[in-house]
N, C-alpha and C. Protein backbone atom coordinates (compact mmCIF):
# COMPACT_ATOMS: atom_id res chain seq x y z
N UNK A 1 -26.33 26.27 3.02
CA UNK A 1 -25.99 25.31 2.01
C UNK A 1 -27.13 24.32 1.82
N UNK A 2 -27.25 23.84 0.85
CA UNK A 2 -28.18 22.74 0.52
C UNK A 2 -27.97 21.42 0.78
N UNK A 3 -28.67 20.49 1.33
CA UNK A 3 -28.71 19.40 1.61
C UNK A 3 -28.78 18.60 -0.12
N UNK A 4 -28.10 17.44 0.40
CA UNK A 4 -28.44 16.44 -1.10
C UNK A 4 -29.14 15.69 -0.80
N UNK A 5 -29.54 15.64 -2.52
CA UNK A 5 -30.22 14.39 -2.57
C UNK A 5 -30.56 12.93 -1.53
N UNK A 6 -29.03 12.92 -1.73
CA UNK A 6 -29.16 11.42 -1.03
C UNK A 6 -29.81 11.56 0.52
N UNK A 7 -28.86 12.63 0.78
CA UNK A 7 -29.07 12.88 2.45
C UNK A 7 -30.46 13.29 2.64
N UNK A 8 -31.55 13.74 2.20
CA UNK A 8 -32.95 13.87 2.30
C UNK A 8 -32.92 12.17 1.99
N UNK A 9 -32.86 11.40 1.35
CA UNK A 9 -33.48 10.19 0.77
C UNK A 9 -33.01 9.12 2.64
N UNK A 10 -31.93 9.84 3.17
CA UNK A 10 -31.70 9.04 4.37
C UNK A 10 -32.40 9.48 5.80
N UNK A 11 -32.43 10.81 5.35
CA UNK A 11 -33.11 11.45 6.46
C UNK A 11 -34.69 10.68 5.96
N UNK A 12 -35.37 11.16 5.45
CA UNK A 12 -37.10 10.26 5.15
C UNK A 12 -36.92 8.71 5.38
N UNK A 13 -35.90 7.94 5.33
CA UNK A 13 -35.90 6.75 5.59
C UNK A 13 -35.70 6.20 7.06
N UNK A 14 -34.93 7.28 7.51
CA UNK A 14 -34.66 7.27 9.34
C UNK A 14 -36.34 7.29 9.94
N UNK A 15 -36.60 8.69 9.23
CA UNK A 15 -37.94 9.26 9.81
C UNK A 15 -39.42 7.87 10.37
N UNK A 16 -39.21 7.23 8.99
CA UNK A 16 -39.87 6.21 8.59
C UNK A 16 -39.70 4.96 9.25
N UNK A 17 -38.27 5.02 9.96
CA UNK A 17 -38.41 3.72 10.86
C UNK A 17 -37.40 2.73 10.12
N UNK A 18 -36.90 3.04 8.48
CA UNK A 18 -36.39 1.73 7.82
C UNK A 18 -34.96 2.04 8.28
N UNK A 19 -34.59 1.14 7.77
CA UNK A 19 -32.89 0.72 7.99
C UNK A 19 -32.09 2.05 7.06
N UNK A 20 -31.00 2.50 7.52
CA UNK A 20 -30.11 3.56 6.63
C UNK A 20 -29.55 3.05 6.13
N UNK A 21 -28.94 3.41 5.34
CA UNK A 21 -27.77 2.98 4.62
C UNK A 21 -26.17 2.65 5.30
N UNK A 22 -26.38 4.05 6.39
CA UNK A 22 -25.33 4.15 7.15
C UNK A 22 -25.06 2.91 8.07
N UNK A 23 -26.08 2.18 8.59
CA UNK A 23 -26.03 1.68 9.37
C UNK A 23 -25.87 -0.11 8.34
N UNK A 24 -26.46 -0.09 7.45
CA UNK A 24 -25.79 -1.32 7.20
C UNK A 24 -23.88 -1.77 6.75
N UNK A 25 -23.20 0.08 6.43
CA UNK A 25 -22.41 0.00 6.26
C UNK A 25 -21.25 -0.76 7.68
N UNK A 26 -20.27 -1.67 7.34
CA UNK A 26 -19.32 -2.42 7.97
C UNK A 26 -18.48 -1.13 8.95
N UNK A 27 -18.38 -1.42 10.02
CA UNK A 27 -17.04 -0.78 10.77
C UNK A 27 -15.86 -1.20 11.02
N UNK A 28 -14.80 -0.81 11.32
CA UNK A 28 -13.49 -0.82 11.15
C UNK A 28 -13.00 -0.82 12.53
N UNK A 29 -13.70 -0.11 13.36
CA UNK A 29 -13.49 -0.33 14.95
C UNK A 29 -12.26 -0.02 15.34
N UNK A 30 -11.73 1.15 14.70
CA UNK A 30 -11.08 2.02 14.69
C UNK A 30 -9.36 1.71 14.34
N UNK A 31 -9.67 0.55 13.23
CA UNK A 31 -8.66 -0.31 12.22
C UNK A 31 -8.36 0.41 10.92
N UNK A 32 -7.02 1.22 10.73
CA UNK A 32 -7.18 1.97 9.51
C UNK A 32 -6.12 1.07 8.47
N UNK A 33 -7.00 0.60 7.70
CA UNK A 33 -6.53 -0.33 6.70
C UNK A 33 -5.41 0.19 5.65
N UNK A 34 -5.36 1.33 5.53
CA UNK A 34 -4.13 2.06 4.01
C UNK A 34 -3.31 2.80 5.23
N UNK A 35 -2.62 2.12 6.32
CA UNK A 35 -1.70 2.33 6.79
C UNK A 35 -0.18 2.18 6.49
N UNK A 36 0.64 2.65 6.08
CA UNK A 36 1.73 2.47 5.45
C UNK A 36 3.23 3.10 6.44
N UNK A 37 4.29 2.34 6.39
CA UNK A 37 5.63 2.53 7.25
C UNK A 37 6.71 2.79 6.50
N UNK A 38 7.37 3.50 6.49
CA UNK A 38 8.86 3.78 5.77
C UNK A 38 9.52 1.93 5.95
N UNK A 39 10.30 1.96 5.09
CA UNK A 39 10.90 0.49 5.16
C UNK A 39 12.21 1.27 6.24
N UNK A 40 12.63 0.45 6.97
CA UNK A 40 13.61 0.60 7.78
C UNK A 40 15.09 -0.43 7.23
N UNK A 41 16.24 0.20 7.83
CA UNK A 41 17.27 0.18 7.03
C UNK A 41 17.92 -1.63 6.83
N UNK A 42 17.44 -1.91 7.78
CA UNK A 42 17.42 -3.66 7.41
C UNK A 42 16.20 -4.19 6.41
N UNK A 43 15.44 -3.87 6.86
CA UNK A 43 14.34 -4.22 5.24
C UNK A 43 15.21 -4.32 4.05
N UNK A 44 15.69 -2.83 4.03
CA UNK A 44 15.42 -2.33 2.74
C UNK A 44 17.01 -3.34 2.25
N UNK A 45 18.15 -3.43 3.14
CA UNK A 45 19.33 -4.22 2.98
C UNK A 45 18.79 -5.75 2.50
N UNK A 46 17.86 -6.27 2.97
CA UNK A 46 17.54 -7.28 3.27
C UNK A 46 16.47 -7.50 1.49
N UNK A 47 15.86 -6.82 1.55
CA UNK A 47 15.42 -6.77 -0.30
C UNK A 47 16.59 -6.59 -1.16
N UNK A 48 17.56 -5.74 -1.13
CA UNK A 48 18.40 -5.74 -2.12
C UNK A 48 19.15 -6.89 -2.44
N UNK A 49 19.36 -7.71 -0.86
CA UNK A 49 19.78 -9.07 -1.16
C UNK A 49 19.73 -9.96 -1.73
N UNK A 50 18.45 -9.98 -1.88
CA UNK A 50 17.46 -11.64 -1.98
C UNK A 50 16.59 -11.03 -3.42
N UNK A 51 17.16 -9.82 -4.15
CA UNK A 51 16.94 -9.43 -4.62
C UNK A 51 17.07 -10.63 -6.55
N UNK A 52 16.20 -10.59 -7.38
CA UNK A 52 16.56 -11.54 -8.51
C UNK A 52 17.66 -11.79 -9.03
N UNK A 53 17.53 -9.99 -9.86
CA UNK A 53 18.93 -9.76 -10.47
C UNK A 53 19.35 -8.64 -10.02
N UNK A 54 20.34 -8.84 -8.95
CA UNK A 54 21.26 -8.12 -7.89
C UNK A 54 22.08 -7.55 -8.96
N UNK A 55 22.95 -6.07 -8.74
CA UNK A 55 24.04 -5.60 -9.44
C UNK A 55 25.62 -6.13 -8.96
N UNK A 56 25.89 -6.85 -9.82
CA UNK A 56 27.21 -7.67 -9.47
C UNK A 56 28.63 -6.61 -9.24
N UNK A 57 28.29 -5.41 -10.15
CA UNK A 57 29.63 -4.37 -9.56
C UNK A 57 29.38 -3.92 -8.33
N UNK A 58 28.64 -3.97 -7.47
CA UNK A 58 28.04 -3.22 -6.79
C UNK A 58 28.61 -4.11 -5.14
N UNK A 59 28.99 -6.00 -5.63
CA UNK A 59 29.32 -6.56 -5.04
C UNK A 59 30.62 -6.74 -4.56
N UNK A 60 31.30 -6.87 -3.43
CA UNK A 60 32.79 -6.89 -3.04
C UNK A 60 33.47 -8.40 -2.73
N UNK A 61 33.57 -8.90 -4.03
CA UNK A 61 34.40 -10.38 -3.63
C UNK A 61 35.34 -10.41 -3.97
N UNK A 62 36.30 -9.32 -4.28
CA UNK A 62 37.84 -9.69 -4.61
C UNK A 62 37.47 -9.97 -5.82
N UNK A 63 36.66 -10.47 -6.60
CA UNK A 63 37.55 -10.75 -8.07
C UNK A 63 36.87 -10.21 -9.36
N UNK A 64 37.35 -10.30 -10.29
CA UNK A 64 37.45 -9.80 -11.60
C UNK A 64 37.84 -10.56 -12.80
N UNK A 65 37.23 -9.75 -14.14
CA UNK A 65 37.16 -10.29 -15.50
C UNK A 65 37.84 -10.09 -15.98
N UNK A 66 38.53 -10.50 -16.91
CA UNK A 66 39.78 -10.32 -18.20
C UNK A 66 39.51 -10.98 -19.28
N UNK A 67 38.99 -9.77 -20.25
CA UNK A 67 38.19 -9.95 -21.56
C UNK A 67 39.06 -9.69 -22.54
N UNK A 68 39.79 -10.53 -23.18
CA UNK A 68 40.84 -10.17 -24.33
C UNK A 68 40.08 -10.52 -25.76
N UNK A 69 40.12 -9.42 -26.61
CA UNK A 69 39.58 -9.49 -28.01
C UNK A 69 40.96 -9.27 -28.78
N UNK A 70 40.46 -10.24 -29.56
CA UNK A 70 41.96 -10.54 -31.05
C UNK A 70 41.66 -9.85 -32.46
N UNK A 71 42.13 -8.99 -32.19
CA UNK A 71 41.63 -8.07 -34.10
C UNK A 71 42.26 -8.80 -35.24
């Protein structure tokens, strides 16, 4: 397979003594940042709560509407 571009342009720069590219890049020190967790079942209770606009049928307080229209 062929080498790229770039990677000749890092290899001649190693060769040469200058700084890589690689090496000015930041490490993580073995910190993986786009780590992600299932929400667990209190979370997820706990958002629906505190939630804006909650679904009010959905709620159990005993009571109810009585909508009478007059034709």
């Amino acid at each position: 397979m062929a080498i790229s571009q770039a990677k000749k342009q890092r290899r001649k720069l190693a060769q040469q003594g200058r700084i890589s590219p690689e090496q000015l890049r930041g490490s993580w020190n073995g910190v993986q940042p786009a780590t992600k967790t299932t929400p667990t079942l209190k979370s997820r209770l706990a958002k629906e709560h505190h939630k804006h606009k909650r679904n009010h049928a959905l709620m159990d307080d005993d009571s109810f509407l009585f909508y009478r229209t007059e034709y």
